[in-house]
N, C-alpha and C. Protein backbone atom coordinates (compact mmCIF):
# COMPACT_ATOMS: atom_id res chain seq x y z
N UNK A 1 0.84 -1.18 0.00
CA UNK A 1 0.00 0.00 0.00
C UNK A 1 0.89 1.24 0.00
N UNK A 2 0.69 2.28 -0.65
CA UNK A 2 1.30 3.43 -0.90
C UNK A 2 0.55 4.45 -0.41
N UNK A 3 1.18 5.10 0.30
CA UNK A 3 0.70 6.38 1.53
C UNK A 3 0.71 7.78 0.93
N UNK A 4 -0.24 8.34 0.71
CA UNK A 4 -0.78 9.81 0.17
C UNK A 4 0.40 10.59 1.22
N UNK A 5 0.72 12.00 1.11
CA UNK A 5 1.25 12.97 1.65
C UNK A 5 0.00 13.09 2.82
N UNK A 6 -0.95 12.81 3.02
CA UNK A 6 -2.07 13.02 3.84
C UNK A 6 -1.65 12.16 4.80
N UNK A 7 -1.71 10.78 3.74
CA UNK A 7 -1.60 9.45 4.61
C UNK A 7 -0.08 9.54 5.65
N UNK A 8 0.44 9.90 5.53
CA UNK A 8 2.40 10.10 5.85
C UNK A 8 1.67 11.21 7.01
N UNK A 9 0.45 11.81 7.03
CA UNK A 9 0.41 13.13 7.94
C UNK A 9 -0.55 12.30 9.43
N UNK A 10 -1.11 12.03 8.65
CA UNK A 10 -1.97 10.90 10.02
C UNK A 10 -0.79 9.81 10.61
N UNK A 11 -0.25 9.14 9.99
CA UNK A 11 0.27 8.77 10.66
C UNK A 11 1.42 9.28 11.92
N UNK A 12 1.98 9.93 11.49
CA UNK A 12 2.89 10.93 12.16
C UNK A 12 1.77 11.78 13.21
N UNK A 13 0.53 11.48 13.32
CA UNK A 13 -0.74 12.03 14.14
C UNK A 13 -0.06 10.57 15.39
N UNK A 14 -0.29 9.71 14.79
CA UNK A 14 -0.36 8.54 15.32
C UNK A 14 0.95 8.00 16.13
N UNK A 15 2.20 8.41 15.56
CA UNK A 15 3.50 8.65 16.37
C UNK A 15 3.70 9.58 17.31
N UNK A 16 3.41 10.61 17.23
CA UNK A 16 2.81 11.68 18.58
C UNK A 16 1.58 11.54 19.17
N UNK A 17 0.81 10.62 19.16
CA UNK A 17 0.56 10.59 20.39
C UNK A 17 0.57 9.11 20.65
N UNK A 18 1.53 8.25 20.13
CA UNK A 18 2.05 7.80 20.73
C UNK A 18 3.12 7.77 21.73
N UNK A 19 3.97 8.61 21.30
CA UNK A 19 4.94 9.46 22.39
C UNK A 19 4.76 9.80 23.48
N UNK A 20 2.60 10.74 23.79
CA UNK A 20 2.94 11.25 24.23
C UNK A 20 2.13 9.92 25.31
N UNK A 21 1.80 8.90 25.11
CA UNK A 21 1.63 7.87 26.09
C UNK A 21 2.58 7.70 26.77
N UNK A 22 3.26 7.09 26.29
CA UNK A 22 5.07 6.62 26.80
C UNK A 22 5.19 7.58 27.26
N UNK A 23 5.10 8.82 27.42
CA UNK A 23 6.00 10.00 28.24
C UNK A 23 4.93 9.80 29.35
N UNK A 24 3.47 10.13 28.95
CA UNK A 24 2.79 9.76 30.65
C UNK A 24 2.78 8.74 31.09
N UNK A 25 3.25 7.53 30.54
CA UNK A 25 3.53 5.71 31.09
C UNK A 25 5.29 5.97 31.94
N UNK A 26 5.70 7.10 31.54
CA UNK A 26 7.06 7.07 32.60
C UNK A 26 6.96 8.00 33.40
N UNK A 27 6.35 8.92 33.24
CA UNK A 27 6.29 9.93 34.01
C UNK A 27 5.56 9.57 35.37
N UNK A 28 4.31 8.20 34.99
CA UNK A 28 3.78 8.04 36.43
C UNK A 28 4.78 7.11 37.11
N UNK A 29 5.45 6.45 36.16
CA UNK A 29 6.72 5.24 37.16
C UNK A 29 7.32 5.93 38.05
N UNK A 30 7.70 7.18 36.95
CA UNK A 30 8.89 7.87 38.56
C UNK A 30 8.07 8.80 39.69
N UNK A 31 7.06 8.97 40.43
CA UNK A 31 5.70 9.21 40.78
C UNK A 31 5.45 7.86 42.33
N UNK A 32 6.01 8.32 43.63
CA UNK A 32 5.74 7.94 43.84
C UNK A 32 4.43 7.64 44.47
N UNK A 33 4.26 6.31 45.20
CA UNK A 33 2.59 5.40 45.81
C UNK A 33 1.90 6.34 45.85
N UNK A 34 2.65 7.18 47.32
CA UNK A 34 1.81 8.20 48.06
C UNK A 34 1.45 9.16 47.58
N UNK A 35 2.08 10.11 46.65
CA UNK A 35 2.08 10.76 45.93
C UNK A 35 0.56 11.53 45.27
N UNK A 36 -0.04 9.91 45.21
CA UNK A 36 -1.46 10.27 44.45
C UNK A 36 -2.27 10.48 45.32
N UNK A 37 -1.96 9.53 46.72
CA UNK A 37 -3.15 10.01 47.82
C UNK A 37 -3.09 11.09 48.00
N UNK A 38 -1.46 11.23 48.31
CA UNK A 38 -1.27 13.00 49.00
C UNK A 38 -2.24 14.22 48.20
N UNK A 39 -2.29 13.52 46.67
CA UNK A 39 -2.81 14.70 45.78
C UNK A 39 -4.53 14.46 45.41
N UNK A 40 -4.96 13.64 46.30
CA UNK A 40 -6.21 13.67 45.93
C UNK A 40 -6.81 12.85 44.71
N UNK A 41 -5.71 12.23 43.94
CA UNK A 41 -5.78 11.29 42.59
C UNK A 41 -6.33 9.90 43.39
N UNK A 42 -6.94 8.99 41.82
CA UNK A 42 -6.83 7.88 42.20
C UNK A 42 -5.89 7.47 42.16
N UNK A 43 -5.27 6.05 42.35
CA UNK A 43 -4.12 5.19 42.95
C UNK A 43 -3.04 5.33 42.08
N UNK A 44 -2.30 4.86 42.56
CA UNK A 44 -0.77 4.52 41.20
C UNK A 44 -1.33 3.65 40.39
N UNK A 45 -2.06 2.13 40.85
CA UNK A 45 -2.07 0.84 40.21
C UNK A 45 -3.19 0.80 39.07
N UNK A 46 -4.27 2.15 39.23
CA UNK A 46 -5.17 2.23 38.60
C UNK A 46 -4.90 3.10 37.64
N UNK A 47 -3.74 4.31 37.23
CA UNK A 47 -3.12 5.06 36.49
C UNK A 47 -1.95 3.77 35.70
N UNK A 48 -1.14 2.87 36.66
CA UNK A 48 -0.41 2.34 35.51
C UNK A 48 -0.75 1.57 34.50
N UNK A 49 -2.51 0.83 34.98
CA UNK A 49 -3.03 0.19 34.41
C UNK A 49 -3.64 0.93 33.05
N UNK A 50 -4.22 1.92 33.25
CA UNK A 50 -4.53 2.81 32.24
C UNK A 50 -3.79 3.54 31.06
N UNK A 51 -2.57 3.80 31.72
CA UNK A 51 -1.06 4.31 31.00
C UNK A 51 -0.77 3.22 30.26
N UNK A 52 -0.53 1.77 30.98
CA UNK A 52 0.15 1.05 30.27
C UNK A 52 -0.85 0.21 28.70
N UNK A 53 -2.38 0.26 29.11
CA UNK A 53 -3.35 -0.46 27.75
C UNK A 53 -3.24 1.06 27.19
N UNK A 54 -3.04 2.28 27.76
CA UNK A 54 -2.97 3.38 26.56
C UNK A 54 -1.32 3.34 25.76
N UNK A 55 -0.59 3.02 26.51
CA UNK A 55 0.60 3.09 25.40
C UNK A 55 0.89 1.55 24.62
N UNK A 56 0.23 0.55 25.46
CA UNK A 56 0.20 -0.73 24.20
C UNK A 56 -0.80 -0.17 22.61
N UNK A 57 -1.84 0.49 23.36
CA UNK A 57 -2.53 0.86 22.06
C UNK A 57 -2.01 1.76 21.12
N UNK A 58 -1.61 2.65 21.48
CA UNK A 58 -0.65 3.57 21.27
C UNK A 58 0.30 3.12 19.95
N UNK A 59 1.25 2.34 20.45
CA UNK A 59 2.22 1.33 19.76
C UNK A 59 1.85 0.41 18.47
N UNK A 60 0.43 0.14 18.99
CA UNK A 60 -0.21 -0.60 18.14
C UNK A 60 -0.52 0.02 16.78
N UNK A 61 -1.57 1.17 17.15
CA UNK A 61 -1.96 2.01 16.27
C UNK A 61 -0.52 2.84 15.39
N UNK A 62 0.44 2.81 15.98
CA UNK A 62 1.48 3.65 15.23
C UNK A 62 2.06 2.89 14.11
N UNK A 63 2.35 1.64 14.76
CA UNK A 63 3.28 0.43 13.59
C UNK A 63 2.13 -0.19 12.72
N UNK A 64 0.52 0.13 13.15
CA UNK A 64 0.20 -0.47 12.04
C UNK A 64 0.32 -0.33 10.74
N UNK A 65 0.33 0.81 10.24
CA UNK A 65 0.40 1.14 8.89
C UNK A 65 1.59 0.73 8.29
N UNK A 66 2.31 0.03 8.93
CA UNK A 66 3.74 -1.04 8.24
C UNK A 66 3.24 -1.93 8.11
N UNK A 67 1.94 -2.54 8.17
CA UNK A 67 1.43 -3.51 7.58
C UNK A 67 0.34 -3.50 7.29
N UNK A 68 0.07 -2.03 6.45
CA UNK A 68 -0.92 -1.93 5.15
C UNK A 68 -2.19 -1.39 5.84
N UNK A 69 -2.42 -1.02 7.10
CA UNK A 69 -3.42 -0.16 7.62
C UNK A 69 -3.71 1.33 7.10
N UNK A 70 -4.69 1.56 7.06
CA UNK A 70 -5.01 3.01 6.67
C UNK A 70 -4.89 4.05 7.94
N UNK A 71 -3.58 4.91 7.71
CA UNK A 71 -3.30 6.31 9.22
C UNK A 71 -4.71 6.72 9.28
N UNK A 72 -5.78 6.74 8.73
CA UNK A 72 -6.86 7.62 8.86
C UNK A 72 -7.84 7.03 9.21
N UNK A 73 -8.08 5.69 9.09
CA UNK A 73 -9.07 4.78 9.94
C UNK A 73 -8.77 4.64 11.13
N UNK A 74 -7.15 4.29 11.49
CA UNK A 74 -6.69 4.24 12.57
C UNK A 74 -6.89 5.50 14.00
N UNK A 75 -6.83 6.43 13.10
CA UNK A 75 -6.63 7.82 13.62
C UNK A 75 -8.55 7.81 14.09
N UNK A 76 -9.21 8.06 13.24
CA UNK A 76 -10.44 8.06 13.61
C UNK A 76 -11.11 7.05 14.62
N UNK A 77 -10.49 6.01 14.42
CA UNK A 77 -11.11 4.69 15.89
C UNK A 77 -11.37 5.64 17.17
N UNK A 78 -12.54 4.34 17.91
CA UNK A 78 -12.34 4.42 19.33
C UNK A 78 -11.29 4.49 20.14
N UNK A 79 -10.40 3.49 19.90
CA UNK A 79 -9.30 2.77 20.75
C UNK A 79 -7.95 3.88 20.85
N UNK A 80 -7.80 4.26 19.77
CA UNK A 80 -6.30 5.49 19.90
C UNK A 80 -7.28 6.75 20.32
N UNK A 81 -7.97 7.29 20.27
CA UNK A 81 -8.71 8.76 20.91
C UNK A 81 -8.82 7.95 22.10
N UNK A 82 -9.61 6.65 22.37
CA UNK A 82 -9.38 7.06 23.89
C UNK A 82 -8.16 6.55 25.16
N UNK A 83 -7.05 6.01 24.34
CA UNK A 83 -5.57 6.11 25.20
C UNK A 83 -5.14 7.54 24.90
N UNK A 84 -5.05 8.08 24.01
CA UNK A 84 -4.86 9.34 23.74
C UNK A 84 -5.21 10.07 25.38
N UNK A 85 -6.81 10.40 25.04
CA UNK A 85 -7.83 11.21 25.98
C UNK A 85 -6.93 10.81 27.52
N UNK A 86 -6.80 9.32 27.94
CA UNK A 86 -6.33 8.82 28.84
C UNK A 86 -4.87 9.72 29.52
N UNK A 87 -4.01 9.41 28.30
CA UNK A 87 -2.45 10.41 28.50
C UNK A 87 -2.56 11.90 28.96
N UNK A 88 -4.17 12.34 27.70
CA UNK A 88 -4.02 13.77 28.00
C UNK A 88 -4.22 14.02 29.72
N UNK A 89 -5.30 13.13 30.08
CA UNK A 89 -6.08 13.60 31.29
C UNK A 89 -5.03 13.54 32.35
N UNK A 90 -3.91 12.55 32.29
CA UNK A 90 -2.82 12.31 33.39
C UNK A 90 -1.83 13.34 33.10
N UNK A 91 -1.43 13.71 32.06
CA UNK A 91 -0.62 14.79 32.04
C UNK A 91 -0.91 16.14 32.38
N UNK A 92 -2.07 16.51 32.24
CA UNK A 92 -2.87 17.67 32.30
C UNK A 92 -3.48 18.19 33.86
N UNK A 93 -3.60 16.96 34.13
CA UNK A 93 -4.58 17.25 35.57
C UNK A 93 -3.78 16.63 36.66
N UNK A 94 -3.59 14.99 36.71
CA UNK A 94 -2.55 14.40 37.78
C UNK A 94 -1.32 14.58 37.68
N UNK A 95 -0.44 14.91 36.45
CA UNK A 95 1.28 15.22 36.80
C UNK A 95 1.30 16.66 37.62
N UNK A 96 0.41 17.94 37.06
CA UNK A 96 0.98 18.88 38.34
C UNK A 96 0.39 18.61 39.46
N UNK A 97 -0.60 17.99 39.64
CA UNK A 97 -1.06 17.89 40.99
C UNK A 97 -0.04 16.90 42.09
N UNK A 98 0.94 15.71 41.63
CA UNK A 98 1.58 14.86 41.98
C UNK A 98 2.79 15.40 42.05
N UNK A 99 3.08 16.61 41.19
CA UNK A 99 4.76 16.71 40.82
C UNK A 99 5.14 17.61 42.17
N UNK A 100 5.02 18.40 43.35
CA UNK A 100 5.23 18.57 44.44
C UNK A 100 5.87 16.92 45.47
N UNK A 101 5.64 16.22 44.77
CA UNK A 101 5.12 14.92 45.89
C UNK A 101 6.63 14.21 45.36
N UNK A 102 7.00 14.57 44.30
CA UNK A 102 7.96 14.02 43.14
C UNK A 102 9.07 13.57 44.50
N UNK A 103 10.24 12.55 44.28
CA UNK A 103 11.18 12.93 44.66
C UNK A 103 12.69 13.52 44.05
N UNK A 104 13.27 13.91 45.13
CA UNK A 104 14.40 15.02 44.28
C UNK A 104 15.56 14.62 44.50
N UNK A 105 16.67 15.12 44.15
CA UNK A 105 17.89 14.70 44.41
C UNK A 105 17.71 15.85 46.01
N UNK A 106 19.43 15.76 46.13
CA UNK A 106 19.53 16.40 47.64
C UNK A 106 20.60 17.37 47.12
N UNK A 107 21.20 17.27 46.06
CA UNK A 107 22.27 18.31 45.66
C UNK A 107 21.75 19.63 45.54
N UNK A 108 22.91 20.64 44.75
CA UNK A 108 22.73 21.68 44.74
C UNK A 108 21.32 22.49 44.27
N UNK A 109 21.34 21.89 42.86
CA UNK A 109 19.60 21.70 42.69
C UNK A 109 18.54 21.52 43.42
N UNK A 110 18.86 20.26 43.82
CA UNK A 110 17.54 19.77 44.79
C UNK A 110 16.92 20.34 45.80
N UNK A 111 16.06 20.13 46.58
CA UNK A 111 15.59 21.20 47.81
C UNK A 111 16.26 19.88 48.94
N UNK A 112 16.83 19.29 49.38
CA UNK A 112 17.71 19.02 50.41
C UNK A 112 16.50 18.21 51.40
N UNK A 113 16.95 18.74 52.61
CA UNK A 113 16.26 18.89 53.52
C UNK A 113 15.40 20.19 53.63
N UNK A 114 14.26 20.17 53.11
CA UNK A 114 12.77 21.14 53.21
C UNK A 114 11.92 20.51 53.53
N UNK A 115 11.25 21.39 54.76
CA UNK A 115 9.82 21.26 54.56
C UNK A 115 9.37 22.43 54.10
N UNK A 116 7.68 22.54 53.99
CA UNK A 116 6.86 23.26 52.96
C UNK A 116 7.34 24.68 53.52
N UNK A 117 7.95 24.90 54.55
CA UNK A 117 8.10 26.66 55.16
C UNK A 117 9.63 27.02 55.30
N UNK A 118 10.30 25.89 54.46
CA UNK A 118 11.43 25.71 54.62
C UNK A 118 12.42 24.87 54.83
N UNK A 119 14.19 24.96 55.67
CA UNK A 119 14.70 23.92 55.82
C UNK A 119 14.30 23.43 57.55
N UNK A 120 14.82 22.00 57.23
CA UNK A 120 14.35 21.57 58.93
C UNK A 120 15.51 20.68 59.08
């Protein structure tokens, strides 16, 4: 099958946001347990579960068109809009709410020994 300049454009739809799964499938690994209670989210186990069938799908939908899928059927499905929707909602809403909770190095960068009013 031979891919329109259109077709070459959906797909490359389909490689970004595949990306941007994998970036919220690591971003919650390094994220720790507590993290989500502290922030009012649901759990870790219920985000990795979600992260991880959104970036298998993800993966799926990207390499298909190496074996003769149409980028634009693909693109239009249920299944990639909603791992997509999934990534957006964790990146958007639970990474800043969690990223306080993050842990840090202790170096020069890092905040050391702080608590929220300071060092202790």
């Amino acid at each position: 099958m031979t891919l329109t300049v259109l077709g070459y454009f959906f797909w490359l739809l389909l490689i970004i946001a595949f990306a941007l799964e994998a970036w919220a499938l690591f971003d919650a690994l390094t994220v720790p347990v507590d993290a989500y209670a502290a922030a009012s989210k649901q759990s870790k186990k219920l985000w990795m579960i979600i992260l991880i069938v959104a970036t298998v799908l993800g993966f799926a939908n990207a390499v298909a068109p190496l074996f003769g899928a149409s980028p634009l059927s693909l693109l239009l499905g249920i299944l990639p809009v909603a791992a997509f929707i999934a990534a957006a909602v964790y990146l958007a809403d639970v990474r800043p709410a969690v990223a306080p909770y993050k842990k840090r190095g202790g170096g020069r960068g890092g905040r050391g020994n702080q608590g929220p009013y300071g060092p202790w």
